[in-house]
C-alpha atoms as a PDB file:
ATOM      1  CA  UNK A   1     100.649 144.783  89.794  1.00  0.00           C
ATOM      2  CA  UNK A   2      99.345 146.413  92.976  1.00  0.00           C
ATOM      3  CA  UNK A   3      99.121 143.725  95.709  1.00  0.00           C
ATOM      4  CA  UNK A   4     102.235 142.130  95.472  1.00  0.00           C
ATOM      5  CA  UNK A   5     103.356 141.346  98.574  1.00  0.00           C
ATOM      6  CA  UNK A   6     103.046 142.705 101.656  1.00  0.00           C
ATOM      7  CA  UNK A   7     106.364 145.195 101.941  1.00  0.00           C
ATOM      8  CA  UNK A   8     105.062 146.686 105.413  1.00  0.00           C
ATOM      9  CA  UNK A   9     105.966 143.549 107.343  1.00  0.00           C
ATOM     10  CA  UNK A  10     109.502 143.973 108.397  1.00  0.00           C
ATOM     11  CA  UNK A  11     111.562 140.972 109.971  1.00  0.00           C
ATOM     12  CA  UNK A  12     111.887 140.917 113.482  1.00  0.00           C
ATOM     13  CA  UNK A  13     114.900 138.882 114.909  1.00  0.00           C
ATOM     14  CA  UNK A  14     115.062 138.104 118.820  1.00  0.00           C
ATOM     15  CA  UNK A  15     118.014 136.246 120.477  1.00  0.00           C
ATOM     16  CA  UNK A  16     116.948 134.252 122.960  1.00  0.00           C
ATOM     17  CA  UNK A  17     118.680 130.761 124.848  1.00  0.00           C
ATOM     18  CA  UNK A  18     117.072 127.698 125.491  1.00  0.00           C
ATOM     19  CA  UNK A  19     117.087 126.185 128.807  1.00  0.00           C
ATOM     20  CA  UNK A  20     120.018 124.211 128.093  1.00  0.00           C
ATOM     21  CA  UNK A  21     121.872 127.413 126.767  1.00  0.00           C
ATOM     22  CA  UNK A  22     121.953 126.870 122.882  1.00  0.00           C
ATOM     23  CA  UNK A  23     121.052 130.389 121.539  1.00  0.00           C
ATOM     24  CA  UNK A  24     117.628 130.765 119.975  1.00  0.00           C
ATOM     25  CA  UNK A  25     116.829 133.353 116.690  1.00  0.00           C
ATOM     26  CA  UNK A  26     113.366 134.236 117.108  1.00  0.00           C
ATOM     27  CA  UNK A  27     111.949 135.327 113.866  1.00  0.00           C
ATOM     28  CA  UNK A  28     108.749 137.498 113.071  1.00  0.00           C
ATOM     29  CA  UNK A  29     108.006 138.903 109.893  1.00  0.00           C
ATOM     30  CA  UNK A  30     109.364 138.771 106.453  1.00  0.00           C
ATOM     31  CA  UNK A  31     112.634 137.057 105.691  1.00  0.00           C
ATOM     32  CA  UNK A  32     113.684 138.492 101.947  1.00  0.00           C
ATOM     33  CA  UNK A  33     116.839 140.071 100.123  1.00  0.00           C
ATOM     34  CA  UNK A  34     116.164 143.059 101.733  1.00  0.00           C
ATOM     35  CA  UNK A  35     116.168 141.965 105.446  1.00  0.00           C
ATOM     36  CA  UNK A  36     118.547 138.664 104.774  1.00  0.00           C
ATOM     37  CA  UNK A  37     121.569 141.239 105.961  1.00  0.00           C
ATOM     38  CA  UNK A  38     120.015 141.755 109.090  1.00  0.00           C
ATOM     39  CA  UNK A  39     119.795 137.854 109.876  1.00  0.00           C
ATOM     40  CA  UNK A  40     123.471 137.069 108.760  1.00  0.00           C
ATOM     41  CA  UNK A  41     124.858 139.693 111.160  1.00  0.00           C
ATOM     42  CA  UNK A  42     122.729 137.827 114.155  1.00  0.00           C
ATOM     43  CA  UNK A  43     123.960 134.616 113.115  1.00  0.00           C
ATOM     44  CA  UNK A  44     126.984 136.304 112.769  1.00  0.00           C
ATOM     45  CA  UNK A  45     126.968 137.506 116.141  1.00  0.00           C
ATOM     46  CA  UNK A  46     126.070 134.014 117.366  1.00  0.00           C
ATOM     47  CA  UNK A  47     128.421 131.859 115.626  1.00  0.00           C
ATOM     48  CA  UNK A  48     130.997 134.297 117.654  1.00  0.00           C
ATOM     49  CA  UNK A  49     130.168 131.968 119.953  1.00  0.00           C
ATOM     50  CA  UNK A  50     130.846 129.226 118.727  1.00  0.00           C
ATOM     51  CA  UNK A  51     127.980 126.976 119.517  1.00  0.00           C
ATOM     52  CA  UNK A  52     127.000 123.232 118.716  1.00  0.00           C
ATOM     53  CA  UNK A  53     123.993 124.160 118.017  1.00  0.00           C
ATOM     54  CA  UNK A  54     121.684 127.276 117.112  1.00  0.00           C
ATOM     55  CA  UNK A  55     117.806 127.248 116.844  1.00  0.00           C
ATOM     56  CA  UNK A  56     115.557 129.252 114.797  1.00  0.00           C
ATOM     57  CA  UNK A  57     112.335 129.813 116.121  1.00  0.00           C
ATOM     58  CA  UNK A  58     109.862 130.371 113.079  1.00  0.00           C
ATOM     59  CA  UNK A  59     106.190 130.075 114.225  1.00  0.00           C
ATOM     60  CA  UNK A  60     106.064 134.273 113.343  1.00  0.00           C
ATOM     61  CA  UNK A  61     107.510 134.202 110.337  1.00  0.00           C
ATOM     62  CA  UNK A  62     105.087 134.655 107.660  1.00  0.00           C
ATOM     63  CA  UNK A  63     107.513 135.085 104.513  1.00  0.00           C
ATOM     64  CA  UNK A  64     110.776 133.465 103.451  1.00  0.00           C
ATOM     65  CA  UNK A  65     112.845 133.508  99.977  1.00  0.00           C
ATOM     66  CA  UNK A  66     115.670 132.172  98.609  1.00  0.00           C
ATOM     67  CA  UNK A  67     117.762 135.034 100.085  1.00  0.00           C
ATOM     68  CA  UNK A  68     116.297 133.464 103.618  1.00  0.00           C
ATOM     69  CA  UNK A  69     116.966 130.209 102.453  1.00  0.00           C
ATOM     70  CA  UNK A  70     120.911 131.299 101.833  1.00  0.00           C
ATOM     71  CA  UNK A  71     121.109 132.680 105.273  1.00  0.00           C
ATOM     72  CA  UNK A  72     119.422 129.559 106.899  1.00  0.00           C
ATOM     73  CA  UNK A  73     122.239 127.090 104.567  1.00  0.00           C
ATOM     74  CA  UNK A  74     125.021 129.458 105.774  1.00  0.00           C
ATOM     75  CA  UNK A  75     124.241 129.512 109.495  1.00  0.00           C
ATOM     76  CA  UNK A  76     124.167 125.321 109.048  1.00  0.00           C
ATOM     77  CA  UNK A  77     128.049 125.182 107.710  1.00  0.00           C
ATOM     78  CA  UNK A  78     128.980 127.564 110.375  1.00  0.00           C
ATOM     79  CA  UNK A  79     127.849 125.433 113.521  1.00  0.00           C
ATOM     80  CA  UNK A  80     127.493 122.113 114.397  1.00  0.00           C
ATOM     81  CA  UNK A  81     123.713 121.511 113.645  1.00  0.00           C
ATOM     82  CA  UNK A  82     120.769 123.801 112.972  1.00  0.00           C
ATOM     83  CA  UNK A  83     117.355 123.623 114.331  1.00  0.00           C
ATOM     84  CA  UNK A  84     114.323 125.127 112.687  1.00  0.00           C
ATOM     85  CA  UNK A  85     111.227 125.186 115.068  1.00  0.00           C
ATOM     86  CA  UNK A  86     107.698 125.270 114.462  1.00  0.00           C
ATOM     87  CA  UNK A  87     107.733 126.847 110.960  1.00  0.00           C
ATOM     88  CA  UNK A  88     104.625 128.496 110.100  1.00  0.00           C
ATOM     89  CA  UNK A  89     102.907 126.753 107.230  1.00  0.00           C
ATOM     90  CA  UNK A  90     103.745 128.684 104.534  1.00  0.00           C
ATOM     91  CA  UNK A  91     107.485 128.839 105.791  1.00  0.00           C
ATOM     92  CA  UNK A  92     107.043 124.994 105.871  1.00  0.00           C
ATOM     93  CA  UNK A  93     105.814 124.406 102.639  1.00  0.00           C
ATOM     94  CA  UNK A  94     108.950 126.615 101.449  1.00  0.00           C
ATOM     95  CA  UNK A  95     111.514 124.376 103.299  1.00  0.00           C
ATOM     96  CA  UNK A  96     109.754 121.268 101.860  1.00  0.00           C
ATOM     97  CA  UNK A  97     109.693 122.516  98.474  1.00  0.00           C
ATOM     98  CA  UNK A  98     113.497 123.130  98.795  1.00  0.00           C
ATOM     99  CA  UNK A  99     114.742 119.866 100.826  1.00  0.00           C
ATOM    100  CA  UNK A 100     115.279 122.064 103.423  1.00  0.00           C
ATOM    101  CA  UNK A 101     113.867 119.575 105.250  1.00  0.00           C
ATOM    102  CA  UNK A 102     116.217 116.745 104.306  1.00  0.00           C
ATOM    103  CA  UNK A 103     119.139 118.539 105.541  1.00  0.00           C
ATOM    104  CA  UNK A 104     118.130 120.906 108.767  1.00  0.00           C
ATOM    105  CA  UNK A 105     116.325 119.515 111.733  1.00  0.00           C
ATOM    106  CA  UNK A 106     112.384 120.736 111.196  1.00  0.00           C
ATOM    107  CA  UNK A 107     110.229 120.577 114.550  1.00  0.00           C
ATOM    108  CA  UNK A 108     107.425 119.681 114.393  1.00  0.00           C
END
C-alpha cells in the first residue's frame, strides 16, 4: 500500500483581507482530518469578527476530504456567506462531486 497519499504536504493557512476588508483564508497544501483542527481555529478566529462574508482562497490547495468539507459547511453557518476562490482542479472536482457548489459561492 506504499504510495498512498502524499502525507509530507502539510496545510498552510494565511489570513489575508481583501481590498474591501472581508478576511481572506489562504490555503496551501493538504486539507484532511489531521489538519481540519488547524482550519476551524482560523475560522474560528475570524468569525470573532463577525464578518458578512469570509473568502477562501484555494488555487494551492492540492488535497481536500470530507473532514475539509465539514470545516468549509461550518464556516458557511457561522457567517453571512462564504466564498471559495479559484479551487484547484482536483479541489473542484471534490466540491462538485459534493454540491458544494450548489450551496457556497465557487469563483471561477
Amino acid at each position: 500500500m506504499a504510495g498512498l497519499g502524499n502525507h509530507g504536504a502539510e496545510l498552510s493557512i494565511e489570513a489575508q483581507r481583501e481590498p474591501g476588508g472581508a478576511p481572506v483564508l489562504a490555503l496551501a497544501g493538504e486539507l484532511d482530518i489531521s489538519s481540519a483542527p488547524s482550519l476551524e481555529a482560523a475560522v474560528e478566529g475570524v468569525v470573532a469578527e463577525r464578518p458578512e462574508l469570509l473568502v477562501f482562497e484555494l488555487s494551492e490547495l492540492e488535497f481536500m476530504d470530507s473532514a475539509g468539507i465539514a470545516v468549509l459547511i461550518g464556516a458557511s453557518r457561522q457567517v453571512g456567506a462564504v466564498k471559495l476562490r479559484n479551487p484547484s482542479p482536483i479541489v473542484r472536482r471534490v466540491l462538485e462531486l459534493t454540491g458544494l457548489v450548489k450551496v457556497l459561492q465557487v469563483e471561477p
